[in-house]
PDB file of N, CA and C in Angstrom:
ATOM      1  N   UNK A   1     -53.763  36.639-231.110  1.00  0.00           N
ATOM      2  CA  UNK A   1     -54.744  36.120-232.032  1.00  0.00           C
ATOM      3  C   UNK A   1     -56.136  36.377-231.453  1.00  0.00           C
ATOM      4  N   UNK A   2     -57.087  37.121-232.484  1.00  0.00           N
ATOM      5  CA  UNK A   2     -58.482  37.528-231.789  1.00  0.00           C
ATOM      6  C   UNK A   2     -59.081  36.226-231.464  1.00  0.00           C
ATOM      7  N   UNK A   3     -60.013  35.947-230.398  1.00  0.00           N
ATOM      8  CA  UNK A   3     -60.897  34.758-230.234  1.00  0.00           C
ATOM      9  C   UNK A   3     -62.458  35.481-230.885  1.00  0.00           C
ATOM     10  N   UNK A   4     -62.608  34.061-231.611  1.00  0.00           N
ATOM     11  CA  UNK A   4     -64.164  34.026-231.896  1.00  0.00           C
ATOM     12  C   UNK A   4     -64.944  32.926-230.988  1.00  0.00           C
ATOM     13  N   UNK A   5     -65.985  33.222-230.147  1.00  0.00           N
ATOM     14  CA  UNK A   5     -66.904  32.651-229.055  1.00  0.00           C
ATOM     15  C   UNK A   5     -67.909  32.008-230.731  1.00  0.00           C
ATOM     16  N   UNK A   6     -68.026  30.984-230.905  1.00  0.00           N
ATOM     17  CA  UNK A   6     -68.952  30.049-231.532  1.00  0.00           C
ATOM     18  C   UNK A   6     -70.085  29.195-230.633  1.00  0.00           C
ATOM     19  N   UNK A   7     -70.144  29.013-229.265  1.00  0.00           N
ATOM     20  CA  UNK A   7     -71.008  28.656-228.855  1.00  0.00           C
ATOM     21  C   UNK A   7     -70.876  29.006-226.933  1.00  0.00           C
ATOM     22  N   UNK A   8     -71.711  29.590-226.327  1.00  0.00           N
ATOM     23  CA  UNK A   8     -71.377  29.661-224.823  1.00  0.00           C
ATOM     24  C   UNK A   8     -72.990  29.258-224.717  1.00  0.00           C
ATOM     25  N   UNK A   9     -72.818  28.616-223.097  1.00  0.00           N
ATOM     26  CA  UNK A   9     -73.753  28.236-222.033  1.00  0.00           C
ATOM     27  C   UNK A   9     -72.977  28.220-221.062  1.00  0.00           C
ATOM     28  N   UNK A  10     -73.909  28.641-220.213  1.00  0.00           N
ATOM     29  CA  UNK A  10     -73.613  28.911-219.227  1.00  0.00           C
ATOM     30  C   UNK A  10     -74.666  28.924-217.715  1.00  0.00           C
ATOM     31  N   UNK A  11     -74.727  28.053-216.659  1.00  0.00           N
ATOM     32  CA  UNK A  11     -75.944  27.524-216.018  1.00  0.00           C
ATOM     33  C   UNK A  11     -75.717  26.850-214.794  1.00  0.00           C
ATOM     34  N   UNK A  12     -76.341  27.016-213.871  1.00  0.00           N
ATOM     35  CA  UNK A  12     -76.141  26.154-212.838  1.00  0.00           C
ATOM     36  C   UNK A  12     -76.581  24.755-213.124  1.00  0.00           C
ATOM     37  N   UNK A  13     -76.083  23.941-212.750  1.00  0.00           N
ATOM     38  CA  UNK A  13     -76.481  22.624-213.005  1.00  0.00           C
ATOM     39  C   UNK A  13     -76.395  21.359-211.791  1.00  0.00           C
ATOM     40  N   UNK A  14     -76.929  20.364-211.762  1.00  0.00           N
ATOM     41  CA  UNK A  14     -76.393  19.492-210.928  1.00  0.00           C
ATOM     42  C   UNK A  14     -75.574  18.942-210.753  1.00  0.00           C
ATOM     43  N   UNK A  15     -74.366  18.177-210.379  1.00  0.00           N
ATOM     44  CA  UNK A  15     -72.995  17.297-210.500  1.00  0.00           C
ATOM     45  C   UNK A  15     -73.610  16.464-211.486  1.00  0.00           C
ATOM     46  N   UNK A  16     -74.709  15.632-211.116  1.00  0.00           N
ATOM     47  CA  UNK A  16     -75.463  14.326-211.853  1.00  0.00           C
ATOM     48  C   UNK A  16     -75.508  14.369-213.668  1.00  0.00           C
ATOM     49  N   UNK A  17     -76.246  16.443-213.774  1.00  0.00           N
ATOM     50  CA  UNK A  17     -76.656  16.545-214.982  1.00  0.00           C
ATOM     51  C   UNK A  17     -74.805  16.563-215.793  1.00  0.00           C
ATOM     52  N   UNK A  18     -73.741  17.288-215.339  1.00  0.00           N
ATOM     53  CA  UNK A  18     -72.824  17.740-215.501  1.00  0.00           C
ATOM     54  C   UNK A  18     -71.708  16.646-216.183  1.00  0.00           C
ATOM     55  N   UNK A  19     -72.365  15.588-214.917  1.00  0.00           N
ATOM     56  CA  UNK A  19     -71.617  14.116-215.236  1.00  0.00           C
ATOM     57  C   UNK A  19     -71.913  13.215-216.503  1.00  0.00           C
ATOM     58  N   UNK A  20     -73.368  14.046-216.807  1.00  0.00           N
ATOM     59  CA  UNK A  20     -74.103  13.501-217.975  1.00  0.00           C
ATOM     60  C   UNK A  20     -73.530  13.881-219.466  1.00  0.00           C
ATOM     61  N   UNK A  21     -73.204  15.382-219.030  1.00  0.00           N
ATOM     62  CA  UNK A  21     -72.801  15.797-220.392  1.00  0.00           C
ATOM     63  C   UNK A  21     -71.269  15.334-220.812  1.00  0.00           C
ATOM     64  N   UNK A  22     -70.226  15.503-219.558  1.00  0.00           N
ATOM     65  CA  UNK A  22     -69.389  15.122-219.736  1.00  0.00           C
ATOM     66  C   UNK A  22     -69.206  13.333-220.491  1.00  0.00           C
ATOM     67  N   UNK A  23     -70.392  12.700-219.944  1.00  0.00           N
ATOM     68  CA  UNK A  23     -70.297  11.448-220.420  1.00  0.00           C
ATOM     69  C   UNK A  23     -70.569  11.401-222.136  1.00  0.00           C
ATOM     70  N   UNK A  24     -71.130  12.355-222.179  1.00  0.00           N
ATOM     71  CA  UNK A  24     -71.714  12.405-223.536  1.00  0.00           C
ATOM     72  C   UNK A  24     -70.423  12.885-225.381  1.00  0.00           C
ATOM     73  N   UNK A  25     -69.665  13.817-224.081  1.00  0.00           N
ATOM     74  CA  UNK A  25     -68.687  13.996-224.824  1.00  0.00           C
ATOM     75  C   UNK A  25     -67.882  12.769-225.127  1.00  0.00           C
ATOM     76  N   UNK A  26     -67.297  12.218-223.732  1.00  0.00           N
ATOM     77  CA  UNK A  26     -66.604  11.170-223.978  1.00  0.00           C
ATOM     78  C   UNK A  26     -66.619  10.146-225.142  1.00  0.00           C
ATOM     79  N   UNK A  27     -68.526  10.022-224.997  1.00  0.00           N
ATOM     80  CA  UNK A  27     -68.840   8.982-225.562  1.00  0.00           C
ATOM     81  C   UNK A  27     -68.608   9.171-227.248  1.00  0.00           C
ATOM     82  N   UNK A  28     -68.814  10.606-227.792  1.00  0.00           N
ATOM     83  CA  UNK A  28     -68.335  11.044-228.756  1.00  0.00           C
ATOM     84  C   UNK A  28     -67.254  10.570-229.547  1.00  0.00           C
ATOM     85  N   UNK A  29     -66.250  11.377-228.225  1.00  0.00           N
ATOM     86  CA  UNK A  29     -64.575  11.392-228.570  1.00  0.00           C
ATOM     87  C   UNK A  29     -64.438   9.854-229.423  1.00  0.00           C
ATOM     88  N   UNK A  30     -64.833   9.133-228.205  1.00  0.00           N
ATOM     89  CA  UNK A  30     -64.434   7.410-228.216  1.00  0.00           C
ATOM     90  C   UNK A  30     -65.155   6.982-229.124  1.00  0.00           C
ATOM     91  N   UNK A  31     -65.963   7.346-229.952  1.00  0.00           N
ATOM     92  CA  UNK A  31     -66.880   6.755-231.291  1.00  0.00           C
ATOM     93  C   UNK A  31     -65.874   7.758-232.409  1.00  0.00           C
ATOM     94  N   UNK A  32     -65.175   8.659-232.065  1.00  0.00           N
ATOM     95  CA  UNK A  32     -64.561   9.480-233.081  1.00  0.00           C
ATOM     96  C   UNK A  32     -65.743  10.364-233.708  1.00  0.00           C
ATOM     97  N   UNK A  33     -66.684  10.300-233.401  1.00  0.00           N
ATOM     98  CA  UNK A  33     -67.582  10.866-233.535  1.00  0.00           C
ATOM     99  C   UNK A  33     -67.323  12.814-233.667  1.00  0.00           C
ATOM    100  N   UNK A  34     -68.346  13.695-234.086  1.00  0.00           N
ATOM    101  CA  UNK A  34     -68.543  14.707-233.871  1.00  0.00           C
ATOM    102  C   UNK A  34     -69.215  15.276-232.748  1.00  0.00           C
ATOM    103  N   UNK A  35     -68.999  16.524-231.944  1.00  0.00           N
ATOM    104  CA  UNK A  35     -69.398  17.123-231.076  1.00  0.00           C
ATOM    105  C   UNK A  35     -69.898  17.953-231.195  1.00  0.00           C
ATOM    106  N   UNK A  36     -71.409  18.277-230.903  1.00  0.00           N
ATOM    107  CA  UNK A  36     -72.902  19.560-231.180  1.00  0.00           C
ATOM    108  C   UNK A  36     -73.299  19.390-230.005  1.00  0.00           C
ATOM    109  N   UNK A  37     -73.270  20.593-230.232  1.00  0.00           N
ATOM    110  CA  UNK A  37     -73.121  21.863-228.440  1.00  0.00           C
ATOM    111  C   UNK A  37     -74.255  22.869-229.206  1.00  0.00           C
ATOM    112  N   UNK A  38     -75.703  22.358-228.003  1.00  0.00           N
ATOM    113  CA  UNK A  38     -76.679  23.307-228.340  1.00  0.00           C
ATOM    114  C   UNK A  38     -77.294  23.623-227.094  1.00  0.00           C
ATOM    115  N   UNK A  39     -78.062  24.978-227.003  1.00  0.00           N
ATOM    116  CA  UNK A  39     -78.539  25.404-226.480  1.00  0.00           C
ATOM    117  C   UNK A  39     -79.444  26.614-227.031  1.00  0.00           C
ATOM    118  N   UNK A  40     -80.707  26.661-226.652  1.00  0.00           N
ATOM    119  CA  UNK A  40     -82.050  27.439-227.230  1.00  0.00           C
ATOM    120  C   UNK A  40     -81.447  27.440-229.318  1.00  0.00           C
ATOM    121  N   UNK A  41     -81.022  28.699-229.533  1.00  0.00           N
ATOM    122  CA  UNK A  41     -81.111  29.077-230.683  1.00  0.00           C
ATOM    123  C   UNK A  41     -79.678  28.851-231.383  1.00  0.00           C
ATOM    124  N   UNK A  42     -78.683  28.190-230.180  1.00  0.00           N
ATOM    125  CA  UNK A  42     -77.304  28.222-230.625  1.00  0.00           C
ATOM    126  C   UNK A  42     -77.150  26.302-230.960  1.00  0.00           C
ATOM    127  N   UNK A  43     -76.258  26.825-231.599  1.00  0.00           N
ATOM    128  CA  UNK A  43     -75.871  24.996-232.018  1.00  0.00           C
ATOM    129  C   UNK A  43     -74.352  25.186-232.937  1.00  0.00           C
ATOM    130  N   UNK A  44     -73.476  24.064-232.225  1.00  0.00           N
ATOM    131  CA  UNK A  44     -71.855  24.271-233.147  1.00  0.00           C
ATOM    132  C   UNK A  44     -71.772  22.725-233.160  1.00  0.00           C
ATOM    133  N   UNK A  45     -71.113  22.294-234.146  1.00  0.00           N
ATOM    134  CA  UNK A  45     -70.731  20.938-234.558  1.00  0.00           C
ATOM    135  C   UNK A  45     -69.398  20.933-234.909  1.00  0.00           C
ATOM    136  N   UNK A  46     -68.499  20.151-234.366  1.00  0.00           N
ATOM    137  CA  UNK A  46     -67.316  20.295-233.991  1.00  0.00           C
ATOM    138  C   UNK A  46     -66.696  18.928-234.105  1.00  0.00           C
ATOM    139  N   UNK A  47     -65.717  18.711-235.120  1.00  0.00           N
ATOM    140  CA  UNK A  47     -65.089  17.144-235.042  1.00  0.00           C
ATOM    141  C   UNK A  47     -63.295  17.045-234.722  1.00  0.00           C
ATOM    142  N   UNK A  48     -63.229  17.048-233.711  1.00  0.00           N
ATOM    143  CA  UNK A  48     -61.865  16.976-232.897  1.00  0.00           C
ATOM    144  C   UNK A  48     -61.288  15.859-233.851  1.00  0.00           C
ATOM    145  N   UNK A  49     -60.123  15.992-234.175  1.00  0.00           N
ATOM    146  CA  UNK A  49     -59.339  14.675-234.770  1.00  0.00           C
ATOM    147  C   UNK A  49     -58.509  14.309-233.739  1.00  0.00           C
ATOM    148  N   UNK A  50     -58.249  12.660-234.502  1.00  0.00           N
ATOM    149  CA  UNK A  50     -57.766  12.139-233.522  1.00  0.00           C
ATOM    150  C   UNK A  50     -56.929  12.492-232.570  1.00  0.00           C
ATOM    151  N   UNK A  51     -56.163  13.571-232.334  1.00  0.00           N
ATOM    152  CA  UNK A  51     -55.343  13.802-231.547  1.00  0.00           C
ATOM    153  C   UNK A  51     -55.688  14.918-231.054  1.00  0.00           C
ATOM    154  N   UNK A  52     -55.932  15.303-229.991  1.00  0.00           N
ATOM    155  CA  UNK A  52     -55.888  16.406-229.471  1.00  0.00           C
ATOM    156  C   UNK A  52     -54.983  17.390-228.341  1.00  0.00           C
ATOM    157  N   UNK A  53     -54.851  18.345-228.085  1.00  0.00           N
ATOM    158  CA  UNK A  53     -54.198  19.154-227.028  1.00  0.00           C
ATOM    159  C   UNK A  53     -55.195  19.219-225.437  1.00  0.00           C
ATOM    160  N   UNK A  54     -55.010  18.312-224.400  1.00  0.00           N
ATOM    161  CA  UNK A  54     -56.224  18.343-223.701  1.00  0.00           C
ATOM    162  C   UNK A  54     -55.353  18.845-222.229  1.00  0.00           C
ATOM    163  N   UNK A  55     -56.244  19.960-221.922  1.00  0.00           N
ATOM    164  CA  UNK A  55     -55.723  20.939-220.594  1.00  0.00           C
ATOM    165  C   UNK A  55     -56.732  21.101-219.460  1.00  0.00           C
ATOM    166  N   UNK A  56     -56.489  20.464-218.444  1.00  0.00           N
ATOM    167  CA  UNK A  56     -56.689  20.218-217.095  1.00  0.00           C
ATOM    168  C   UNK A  56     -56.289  21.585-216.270  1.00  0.00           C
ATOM    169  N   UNK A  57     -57.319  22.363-215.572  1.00  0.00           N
ATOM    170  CA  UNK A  57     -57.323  22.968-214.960  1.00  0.00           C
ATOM    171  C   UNK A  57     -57.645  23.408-213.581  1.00  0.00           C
ATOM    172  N   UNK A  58     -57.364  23.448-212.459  1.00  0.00           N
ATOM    173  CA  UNK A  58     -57.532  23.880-210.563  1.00  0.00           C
ATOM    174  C   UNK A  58     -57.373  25.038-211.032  1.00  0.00           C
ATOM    175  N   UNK A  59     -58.514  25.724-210.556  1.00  0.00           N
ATOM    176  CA  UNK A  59     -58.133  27.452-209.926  1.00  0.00           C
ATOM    177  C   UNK A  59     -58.690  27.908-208.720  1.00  0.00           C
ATOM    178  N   UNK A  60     -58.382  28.964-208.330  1.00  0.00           N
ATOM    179  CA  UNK A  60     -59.029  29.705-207.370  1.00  0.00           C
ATOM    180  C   UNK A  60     -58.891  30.967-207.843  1.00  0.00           C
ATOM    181  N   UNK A  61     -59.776  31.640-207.591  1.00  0.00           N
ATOM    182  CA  UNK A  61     -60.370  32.828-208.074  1.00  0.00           C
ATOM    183  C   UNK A  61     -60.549  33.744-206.399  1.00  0.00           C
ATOM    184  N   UNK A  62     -60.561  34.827-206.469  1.00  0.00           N
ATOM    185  CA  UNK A  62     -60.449  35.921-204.867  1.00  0.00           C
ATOM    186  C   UNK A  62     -59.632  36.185-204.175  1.00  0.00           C
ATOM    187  N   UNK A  63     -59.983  36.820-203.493  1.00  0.00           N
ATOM    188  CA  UNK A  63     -59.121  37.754-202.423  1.00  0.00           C
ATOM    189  C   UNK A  63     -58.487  36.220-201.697  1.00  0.00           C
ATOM    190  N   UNK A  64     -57.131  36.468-201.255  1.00  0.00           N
ATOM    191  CA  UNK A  64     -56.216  35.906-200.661  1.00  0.00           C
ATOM    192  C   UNK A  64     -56.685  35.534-199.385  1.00  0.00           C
ATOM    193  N   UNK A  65     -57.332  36.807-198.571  1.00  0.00           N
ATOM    194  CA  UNK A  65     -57.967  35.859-196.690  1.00  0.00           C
ATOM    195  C   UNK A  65     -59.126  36.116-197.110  1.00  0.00           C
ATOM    196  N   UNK A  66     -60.042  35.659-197.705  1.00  0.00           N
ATOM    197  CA  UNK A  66     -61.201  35.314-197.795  1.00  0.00           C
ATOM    198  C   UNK A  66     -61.881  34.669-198.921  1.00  0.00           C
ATOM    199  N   UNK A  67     -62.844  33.987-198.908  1.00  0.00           N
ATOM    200  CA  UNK A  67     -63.483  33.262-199.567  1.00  0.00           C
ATOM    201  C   UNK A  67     -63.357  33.764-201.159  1.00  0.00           C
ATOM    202  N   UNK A  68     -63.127  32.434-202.168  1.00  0.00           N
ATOM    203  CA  UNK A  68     -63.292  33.003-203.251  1.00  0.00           C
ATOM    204  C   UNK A  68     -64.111  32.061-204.022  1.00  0.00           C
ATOM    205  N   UNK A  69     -63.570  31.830-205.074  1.00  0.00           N
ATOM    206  CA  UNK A  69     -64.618  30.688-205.939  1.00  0.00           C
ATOM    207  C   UNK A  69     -63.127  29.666-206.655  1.00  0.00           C
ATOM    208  N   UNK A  70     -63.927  28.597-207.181  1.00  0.00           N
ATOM    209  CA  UNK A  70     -62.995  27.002-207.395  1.00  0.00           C
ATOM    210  C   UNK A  70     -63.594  27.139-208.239  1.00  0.00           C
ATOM    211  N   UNK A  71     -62.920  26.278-209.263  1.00  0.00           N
ATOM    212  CA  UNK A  71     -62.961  25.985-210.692  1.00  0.00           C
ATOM    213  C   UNK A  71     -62.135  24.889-211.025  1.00  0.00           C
ATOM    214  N   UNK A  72     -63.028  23.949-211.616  1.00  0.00           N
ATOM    215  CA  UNK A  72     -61.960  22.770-212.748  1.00  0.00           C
ATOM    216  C   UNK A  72     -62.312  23.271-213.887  1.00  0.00           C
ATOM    217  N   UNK A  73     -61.361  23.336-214.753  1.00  0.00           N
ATOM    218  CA  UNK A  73     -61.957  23.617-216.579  1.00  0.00           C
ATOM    219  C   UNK A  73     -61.078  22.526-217.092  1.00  0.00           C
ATOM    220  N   UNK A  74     -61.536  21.677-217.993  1.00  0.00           N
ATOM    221  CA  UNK A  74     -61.371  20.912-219.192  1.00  0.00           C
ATOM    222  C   UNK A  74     -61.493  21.799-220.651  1.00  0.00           C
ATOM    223  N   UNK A  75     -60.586  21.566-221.068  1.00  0.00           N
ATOM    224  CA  UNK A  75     -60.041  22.170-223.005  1.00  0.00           C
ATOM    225  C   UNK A  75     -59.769  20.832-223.655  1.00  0.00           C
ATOM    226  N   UNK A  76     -60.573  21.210-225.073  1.00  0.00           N
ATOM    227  CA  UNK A  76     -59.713  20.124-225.839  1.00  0.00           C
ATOM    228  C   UNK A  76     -59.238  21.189-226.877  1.00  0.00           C
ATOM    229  N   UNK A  77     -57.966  21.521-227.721  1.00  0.00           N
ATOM    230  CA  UNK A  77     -57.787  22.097-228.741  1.00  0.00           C
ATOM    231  C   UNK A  77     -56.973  21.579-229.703  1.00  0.00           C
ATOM    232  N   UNK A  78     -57.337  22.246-230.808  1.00  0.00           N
ATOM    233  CA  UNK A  78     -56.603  21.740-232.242  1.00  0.00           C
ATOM    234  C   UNK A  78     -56.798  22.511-232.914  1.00  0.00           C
ATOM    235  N   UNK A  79     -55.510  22.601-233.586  1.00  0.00           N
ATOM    236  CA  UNK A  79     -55.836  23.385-234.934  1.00  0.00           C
ATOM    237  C   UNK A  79     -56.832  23.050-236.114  1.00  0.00           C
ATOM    238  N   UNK A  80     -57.805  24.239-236.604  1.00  0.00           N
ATOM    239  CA  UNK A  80     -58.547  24.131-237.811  1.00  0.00           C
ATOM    240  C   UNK A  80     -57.802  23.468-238.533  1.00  0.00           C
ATOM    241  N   UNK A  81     -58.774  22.806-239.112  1.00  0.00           N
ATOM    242  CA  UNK A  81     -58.125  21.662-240.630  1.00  0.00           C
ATOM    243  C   UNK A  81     -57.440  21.077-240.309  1.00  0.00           C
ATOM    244  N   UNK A  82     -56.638  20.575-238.994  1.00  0.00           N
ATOM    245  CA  UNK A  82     -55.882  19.347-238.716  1.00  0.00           C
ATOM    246  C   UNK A  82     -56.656  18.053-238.851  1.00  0.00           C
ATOM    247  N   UNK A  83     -55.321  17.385-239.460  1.00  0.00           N
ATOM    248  CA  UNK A  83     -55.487  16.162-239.043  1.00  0.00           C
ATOM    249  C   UNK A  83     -54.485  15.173-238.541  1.00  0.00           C
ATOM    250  N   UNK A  84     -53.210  16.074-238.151  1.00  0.00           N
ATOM    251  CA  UNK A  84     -51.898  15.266-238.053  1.00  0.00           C
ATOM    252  C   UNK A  84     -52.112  15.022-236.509  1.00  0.00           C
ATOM    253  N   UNK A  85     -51.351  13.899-236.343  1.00  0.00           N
ATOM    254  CA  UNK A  85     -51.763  13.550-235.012  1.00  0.00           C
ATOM    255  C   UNK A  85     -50.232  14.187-234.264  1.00  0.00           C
ATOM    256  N   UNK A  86     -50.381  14.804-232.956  1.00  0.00           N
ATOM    257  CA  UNK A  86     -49.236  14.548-232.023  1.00  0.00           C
ATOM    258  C   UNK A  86     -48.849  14.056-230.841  1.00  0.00           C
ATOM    259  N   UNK A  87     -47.163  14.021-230.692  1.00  0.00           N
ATOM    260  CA  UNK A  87     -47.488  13.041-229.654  1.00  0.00           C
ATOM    261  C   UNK A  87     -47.440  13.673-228.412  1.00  0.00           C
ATOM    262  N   UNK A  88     -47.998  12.640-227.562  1.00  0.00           N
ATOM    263  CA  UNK A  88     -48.618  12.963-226.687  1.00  0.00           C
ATOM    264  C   UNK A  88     -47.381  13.023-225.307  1.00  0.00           C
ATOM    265  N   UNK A  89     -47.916  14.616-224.836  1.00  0.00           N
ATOM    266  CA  UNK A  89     -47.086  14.615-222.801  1.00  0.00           C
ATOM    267  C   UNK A  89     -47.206  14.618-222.058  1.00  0.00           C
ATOM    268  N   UNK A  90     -46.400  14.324-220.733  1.00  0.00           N
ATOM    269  CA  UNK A  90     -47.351  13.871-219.829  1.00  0.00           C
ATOM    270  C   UNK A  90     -47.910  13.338-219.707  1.00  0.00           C
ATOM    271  N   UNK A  91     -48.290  12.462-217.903  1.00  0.00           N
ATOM    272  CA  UNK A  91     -49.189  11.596-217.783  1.00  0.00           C
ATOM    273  C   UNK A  91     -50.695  11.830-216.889  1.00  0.00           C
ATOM    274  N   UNK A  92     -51.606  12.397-217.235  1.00  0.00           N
ATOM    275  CA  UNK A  92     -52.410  12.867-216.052  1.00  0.00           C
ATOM    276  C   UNK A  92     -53.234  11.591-215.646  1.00  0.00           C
ATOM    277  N   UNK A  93     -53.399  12.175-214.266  1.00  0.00           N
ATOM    278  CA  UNK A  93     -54.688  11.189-213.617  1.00  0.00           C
ATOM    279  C   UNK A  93     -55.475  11.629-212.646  1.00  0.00           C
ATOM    280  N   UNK A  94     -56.783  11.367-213.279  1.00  0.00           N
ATOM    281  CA  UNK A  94     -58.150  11.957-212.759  1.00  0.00           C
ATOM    282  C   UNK A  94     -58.951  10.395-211.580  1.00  0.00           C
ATOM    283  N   UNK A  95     -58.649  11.417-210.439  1.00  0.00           N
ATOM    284  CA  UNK A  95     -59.280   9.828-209.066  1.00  0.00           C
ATOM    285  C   UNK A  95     -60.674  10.843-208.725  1.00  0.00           C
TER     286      UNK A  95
END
């Protein structure tokens, strides 16, 4: 299935500012609210229903004996035009 990119940023940032946005989503989710993701000339508005597919990610990226790069990525996905909820697997936990 082709991907369509609807909104990227991309930026160094602080933990502080990072923690900010993430809070911001949350605060979204938990109002059921909609999610608008802007930056300069771009802007997407996005309303996750109640249920979502949410994927937790560790990577490492590079060469095997030497230094590479770390990554956490957070996904939320759903299908367009859903609204059926599913149930939910697994138990994760974020310390």
């Amino acid at each position: 299935m082709p991907e369509e990119v609807l909104f990227e940023s991309e930026a160094m940032q602080s933990k502080r500012d990072v923690a900010t946005y993430l809070r911001q989503v949350a605060d979204s989710l938990d109002e059921g609210g909609p999610i608008t993701l802007r930056s300069g000339d771009q802007s997407v508005t996005m309303e996750p229903p109640e249920t979502v597919e949410f994927e937790v990610k560790a990577e490492r990226e590079g060469p095997v004996d030497a230094d590479g790069e770390l990554s956490v990525e957070f996904e939320l996905e759903w299908p367009e035009n859903a609204d059926a909820d599913a149930s939910a697997s697994g138990t994760l936990e974020i310390e």
